[in-house]
Protein backbone atom coordinates (compact mmCIF):
# COMPACT_ATOMS: atom_id res chain seq x y z
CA UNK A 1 -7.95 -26.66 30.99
CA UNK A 2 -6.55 -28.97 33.49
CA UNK A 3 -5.16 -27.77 36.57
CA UNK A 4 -1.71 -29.98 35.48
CA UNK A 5 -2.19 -28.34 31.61
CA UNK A 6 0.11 -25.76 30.47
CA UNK A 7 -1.61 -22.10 30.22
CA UNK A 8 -0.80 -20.54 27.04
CA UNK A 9 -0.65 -17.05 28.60
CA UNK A 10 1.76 -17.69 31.88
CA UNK A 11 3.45 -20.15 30.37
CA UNK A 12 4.59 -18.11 27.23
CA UNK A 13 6.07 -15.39 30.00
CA UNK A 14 7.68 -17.64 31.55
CA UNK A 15 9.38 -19.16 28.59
CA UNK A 16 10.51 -15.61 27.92
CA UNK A 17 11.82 -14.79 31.05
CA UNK A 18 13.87 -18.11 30.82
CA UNK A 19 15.29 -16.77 27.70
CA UNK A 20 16.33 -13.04 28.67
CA UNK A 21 18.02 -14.27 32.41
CA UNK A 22 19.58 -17.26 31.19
CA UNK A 23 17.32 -20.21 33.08
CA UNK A 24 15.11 -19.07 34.94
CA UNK A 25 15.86 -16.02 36.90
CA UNK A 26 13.05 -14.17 38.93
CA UNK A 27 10.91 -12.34 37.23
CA UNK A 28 9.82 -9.26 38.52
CA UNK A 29 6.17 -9.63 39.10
CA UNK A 30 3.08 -11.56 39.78
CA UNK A 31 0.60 -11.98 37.25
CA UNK A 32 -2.54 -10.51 37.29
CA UNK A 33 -4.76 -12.26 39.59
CA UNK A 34 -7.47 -12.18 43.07
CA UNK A 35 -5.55 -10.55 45.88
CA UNK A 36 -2.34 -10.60 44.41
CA UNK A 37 -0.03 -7.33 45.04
CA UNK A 38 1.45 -5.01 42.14
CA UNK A 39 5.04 -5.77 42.87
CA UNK A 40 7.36 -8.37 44.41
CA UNK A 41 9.59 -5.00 45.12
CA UNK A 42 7.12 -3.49 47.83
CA UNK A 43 8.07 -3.07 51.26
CA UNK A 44 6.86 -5.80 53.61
CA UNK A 45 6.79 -6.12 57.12
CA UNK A 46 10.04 -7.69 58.85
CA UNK A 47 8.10 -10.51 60.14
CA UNK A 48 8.13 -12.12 56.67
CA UNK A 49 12.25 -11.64 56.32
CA UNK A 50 13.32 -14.66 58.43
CA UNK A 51 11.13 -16.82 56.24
CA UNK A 52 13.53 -16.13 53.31
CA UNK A 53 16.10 -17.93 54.89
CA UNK A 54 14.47 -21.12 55.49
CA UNK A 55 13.35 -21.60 51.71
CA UNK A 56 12.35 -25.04 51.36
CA UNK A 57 11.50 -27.64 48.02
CA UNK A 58 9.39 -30.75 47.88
CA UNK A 59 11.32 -32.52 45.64
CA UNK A 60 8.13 -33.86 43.93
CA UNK A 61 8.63 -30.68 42.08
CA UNK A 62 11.76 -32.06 40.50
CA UNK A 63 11.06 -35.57 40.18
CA UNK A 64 11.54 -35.62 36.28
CA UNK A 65 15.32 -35.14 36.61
CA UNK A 66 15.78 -37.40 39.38
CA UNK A 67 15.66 -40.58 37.84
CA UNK A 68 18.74 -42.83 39.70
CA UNK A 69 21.24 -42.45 42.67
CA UNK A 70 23.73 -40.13 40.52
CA UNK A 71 20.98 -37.65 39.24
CA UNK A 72 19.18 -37.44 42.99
CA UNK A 73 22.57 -36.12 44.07
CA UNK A 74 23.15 -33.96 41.03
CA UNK A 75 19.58 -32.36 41.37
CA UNK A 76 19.95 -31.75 45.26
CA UNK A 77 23.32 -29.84 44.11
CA UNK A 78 21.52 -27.77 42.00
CA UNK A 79 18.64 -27.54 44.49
CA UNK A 80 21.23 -25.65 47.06
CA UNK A 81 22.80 -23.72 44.29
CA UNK A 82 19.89 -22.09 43.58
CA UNK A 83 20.04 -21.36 47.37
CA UNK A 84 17.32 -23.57 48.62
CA UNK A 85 17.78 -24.27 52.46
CA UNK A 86 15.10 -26.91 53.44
CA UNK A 87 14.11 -29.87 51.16
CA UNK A 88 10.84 -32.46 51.58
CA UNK A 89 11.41 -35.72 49.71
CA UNK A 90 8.71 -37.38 47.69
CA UNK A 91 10.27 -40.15 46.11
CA UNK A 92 12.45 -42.18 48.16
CA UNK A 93 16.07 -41.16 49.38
CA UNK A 94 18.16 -41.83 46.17
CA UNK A 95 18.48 -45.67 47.26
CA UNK A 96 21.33 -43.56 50.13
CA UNK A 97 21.32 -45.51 53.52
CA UNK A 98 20.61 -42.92 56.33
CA UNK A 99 23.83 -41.64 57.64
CA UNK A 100 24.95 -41.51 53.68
CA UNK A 101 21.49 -39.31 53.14
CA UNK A 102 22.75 -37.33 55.99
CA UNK A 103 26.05 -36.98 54.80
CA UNK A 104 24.93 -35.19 51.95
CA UNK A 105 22.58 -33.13 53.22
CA UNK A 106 25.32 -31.59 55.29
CA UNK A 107 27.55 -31.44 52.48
CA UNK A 108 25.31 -29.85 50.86
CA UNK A 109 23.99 -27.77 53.76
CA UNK A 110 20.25 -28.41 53.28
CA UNK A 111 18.16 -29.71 56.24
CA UNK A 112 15.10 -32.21 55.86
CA UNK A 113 12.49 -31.46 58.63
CA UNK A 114 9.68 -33.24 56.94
CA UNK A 115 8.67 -36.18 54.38
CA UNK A 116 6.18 -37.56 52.26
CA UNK A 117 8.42 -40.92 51.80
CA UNK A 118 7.58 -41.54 55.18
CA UNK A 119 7.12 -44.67 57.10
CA UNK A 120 5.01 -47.89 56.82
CA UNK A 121 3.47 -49.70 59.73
CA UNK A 122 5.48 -53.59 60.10
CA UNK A 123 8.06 -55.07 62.13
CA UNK A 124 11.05 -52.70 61.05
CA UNK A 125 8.53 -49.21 61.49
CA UNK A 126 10.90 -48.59 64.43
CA UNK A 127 14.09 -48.88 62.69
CA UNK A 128 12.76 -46.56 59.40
CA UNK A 129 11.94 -43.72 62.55
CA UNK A 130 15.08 -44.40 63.87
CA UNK A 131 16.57 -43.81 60.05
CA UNK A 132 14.45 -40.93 59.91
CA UNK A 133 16.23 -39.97 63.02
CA UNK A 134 19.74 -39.87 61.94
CA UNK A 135 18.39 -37.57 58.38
CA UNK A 136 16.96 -35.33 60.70
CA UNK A 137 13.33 -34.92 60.28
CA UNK A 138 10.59 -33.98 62.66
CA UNK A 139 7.39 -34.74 60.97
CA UNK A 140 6.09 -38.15 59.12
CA UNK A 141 3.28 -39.85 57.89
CA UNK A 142 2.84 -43.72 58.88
CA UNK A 143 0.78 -45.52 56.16
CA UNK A 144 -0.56 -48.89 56.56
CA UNK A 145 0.30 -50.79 53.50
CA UNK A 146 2.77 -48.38 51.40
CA UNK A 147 -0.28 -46.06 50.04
CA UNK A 148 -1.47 -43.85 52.53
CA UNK A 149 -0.41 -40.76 53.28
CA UNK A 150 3.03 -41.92 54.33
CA UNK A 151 4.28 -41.80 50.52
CA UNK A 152 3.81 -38.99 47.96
CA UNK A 153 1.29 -40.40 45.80
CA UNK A 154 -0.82 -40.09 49.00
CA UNK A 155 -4.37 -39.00 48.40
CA UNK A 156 -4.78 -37.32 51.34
CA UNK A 157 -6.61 -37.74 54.64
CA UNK A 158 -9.87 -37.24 53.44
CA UNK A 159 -9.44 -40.02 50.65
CA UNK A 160 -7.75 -42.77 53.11
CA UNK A 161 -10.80 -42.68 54.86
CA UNK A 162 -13.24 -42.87 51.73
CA UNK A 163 -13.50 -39.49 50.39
CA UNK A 164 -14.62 -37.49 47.63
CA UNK A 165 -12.59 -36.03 44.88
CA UNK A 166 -8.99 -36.01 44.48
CA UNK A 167 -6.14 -35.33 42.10
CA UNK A 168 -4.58 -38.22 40.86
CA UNK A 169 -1.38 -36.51 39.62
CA UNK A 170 -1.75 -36.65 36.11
CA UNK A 171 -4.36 -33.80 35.71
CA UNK A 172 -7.51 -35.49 36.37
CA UNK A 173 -9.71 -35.79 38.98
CA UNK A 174 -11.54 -39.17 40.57
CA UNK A 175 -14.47 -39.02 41.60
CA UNK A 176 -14.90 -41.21 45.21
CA UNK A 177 -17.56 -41.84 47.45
CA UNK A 178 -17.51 -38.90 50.35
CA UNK A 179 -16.42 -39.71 53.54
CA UNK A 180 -18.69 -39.86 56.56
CA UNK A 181 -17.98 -38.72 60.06
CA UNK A 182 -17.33 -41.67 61.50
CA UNK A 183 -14.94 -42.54 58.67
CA UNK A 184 -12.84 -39.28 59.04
CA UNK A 185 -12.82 -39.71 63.11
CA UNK A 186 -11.00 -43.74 62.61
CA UNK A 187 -8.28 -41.65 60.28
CA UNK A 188 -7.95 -39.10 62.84
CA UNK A 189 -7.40 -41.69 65.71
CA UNK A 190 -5.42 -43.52 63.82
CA UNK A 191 -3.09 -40.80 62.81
CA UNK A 192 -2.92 -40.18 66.76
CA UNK A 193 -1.86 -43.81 67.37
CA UNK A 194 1.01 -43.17 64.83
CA UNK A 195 1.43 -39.93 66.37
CA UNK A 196 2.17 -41.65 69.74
CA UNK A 197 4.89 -43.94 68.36
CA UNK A 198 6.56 -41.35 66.15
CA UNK A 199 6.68 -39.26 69.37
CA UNK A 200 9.25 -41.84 71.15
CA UNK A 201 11.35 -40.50 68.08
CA UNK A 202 10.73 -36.94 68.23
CA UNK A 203 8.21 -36.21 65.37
CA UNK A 204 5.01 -35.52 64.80
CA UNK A 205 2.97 -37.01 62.28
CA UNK A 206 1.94 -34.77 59.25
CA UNK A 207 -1.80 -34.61 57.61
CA UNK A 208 -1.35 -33.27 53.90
CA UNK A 209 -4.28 -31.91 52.30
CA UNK A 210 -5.56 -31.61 48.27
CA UNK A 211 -8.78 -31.09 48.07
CA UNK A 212 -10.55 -33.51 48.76
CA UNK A 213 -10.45 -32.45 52.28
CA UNK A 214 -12.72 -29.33 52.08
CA UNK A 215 -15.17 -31.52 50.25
CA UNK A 216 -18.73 -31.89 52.62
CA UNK A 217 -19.03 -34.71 54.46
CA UNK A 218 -22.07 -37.55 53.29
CA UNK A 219 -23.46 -37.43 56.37
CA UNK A 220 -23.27 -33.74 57.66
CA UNK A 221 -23.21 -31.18 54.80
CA UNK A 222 -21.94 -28.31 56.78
CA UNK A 223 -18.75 -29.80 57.77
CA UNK A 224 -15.82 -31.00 55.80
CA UNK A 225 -12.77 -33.68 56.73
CA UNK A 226 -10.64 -30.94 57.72
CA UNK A 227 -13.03 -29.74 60.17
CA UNK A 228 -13.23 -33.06 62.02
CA UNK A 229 -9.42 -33.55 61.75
CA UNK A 230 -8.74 -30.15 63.44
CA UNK A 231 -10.99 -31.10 66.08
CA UNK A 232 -9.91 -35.06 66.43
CA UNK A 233 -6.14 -34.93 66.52
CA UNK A 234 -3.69 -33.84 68.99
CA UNK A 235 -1.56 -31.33 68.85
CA UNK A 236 1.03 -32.59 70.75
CA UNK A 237 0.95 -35.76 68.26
CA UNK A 238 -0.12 -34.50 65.23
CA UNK A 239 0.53 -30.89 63.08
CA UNK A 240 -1.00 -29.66 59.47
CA UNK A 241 0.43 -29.47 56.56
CA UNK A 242 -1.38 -26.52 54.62
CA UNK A 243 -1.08 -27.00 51.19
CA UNK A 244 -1.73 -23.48 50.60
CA UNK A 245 -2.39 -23.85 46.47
CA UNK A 246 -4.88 -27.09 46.92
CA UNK A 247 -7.05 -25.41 50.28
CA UNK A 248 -7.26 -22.30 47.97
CA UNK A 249 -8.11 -24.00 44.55
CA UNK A 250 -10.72 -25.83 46.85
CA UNK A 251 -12.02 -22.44 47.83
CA UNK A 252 -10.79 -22.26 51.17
CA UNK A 253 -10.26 -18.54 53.10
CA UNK A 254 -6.84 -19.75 54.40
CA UNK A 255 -6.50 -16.62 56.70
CA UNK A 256 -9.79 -17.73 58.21
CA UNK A 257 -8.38 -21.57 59.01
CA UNK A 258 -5.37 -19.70 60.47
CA UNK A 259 -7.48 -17.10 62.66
CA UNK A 260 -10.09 -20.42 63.74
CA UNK A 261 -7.11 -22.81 64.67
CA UNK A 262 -4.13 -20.90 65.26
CA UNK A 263 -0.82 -22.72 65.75
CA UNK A 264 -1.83 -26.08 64.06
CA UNK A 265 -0.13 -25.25 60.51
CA UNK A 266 3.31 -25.93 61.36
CA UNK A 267 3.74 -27.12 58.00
CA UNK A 268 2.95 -25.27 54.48
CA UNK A 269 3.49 -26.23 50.51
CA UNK A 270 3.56 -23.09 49.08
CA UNK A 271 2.01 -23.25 45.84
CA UNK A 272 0.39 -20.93 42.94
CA UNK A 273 -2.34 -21.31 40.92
CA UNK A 274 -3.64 -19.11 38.03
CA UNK A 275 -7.74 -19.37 37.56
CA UNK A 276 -8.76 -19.11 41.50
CA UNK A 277 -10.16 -15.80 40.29
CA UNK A 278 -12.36 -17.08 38.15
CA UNK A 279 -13.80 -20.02 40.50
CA UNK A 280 -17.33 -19.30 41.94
CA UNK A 281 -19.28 -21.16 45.48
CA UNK A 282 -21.47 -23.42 43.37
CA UNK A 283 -18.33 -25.03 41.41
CA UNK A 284 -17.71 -28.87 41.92
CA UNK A 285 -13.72 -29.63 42.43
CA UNK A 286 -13.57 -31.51 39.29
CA UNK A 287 -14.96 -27.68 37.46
CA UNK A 288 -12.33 -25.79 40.10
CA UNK A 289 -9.84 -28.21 38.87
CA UNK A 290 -10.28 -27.78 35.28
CA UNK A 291 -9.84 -23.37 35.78
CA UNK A 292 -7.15 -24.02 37.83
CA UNK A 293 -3.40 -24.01 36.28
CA UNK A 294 -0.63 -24.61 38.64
CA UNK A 295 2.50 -22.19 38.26
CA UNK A 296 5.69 -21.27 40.04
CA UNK A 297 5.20 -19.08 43.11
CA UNK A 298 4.62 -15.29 41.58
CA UNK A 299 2.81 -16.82 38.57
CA UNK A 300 -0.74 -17.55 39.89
CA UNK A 301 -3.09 -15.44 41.98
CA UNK A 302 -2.44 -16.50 45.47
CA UNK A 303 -1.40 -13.49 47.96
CA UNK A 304 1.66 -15.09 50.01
CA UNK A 305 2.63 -11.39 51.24
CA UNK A 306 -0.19 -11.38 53.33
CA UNK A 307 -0.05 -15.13 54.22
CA UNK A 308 3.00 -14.59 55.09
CA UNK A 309 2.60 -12.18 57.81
CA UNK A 310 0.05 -14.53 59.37
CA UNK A 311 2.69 -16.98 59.80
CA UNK A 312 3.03 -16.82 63.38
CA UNK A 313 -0.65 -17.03 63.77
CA UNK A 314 -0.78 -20.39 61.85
CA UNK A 315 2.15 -21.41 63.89
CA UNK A 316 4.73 -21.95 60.50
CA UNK A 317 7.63 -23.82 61.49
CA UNK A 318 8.42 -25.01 57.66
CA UNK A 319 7.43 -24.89 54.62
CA UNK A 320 8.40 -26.11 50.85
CA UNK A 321 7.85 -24.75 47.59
CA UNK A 322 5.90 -27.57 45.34
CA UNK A 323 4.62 -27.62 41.91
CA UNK A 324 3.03 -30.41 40.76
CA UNK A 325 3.89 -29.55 36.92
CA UNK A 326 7.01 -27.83 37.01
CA UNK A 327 8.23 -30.36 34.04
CA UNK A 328 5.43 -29.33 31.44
CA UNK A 329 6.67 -25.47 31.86
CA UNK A 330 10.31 -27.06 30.22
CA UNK A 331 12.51 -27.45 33.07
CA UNK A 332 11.42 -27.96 36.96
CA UNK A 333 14.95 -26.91 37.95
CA UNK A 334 14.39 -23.79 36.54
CA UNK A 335 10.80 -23.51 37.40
CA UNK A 336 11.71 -24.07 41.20
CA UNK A 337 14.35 -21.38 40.84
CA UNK A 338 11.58 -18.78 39.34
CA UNK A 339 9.30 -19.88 42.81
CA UNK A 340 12.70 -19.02 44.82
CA UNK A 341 13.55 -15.84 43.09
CA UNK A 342 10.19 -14.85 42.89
CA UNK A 343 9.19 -15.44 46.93
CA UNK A 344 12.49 -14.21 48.24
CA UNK A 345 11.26 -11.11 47.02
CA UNK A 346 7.86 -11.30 48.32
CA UNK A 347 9.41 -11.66 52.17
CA UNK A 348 12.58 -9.51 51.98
């Protein structure tokens, strides 16, 4: 089943719990799944409780019901109704001009630290930073032509420079040629070149990761894209974006990343997955993909307790709640309220 299919199982429960509390109110539980803890009621340590005041969306999770200017607006409402603090745009700005983006964002009292409409090199690249500027946000991708990992249908670092496989979106999964070394490096200077300019506006640029990333390189087996993107960007210029669902789909110890690189994940999507359990070493992506089903946060089998409490190690400055398939489950809105409900209760 496709990572972007509904599963009959979690789906059915939460169907039912949209029934009993009226649109999706938390339910009280994860699911059954690797490393996941018996309740969302246990005690956890009060360096997680800040964390549930800085909730944050990727709108990409909510992209069915934001079709024009006057539903974007009506869906961020609902966004900060549900209590939502943060939001991460996917899809453009509503067709809103900057200081009118801004001016509902306070209305609203939601912040946007971070993109994935970002910018795209050209003559006016300073003038979108400098509109970026006035929404607030700290952290951007600059893509070359409009497809790179400046917008949301980005494929990633590892596939701008040539790499393996990578979701397109719609459930399946192309197959690409893998990157090389050398390939990954050019992305990784490049993304410090944009880092350089976006600095003179005070951001960083991000690098988002599926999972393609953790895919071996053509040319050196025993090393990935994310390895020599760690290694080839700076800090200062450039921060990680975890997506915490895709690195562990891809089979990824993200503890370990944290404990090997601490303080470059100053960025996380937060995202569940049901199947990881079932994944073994020798799987493909395209095989992890097809065990994998996407879910709102308390749903799948991803410990975010635990990740949670690591958060200073990775350096967490934001993060956003995303799930790629929140329509199929009958209504994102209420799917990203079951992710709130459910994670608020995780960290407090």
């Amino acid at each position: 089943m496709s990572s972007f299919e509904e599963s009959g199982e979690s789906r059915r429960i939460f169907l039912k719990e949209l029934a009993a509390y009226g649109g999706g109110i938390a339910l009280a539980g994860y699911s059954a799944g690797l490393g996941a803890p018996a309740s969302l009621a246990r005690q956890v340590s009060s360096s997680t409780v800040k964390w549930a005041k800085q909730m944050g969306l990727e709108l990409f999770t909510v992209r069915d019901v934001m079709t024009d200017q006057k539903s974007y607006i009506s869906t961020l409402e609902k966004v900060a109704e549900i209590g939502y603090k943060e939001i991460e745009p996917a899809g453009g700005y509503g067709s809103l001009q900057p200081k009118e983006f801004r001016a509902l964002l306070d209305r609203l009292g939601l912040s946007m630290p971070s993109t994935h409409s970002g910018a795209t090199e050209g003559p006016d690249l300073e003038k979108q930073l400098e509109g970026f500027q006035i929404m607030g946000m700290k952290y951007t991708g600059i893509s070359a032509g409009g497809s790179g990992r400046g917008a949301r249908g980005g494929r990633g670092a590892a596939a701008a420079a040539g790499g393996a496989a990578s979701s397109e979106g719609n459930g399946s999964v192309r197959e690409d040629p893998q990157s090389t070394t050398e390939q990954v490096k050019r992305t990784a200077a490049q993304d410090n070149a944009h880092g350089k300019i976006a600095q003179r506006f005070g951001m960083k640029i991000l690098i988002h990761n599926h999972t393609v990333e953790f895919a071996p390189l053509s040319d050196n087996s025993n090393m990935c894209p994310y390895d020599i993107l760690l290694a080839e960007t700076d800090p200062e210029l450039v921060a990680m974006q975890m997506d915490i669902g895709w690195a562990s789909i891809a089979g990824q110890d993200v503890l370990a990343r944290f404990r090997k690189y601490p303080g470059r994940f100053e960025l996380w999507h937060v995202k569940d997955s049901a199947g990881i359990p079932q994944m073994t070493p020798q799987m493909t992506t395209g095989e992890r993909h097809s065990i994998a089903d996407l879910a709102p946060v308390g749903l799948g089998a991803i410990d975010y307790r635990t990740i949670f409490q690591n958060a200073e190690l990775a350096g967490l400055k934001h993060f956003c709640i995303e799930q790629d398939n929140a329509a199929a489950w009958g209504d994102s809105v209420a799917a990203a309220r079951v992710s709130y409900d459910n994670l608020v209760k995780v960290l407090s």
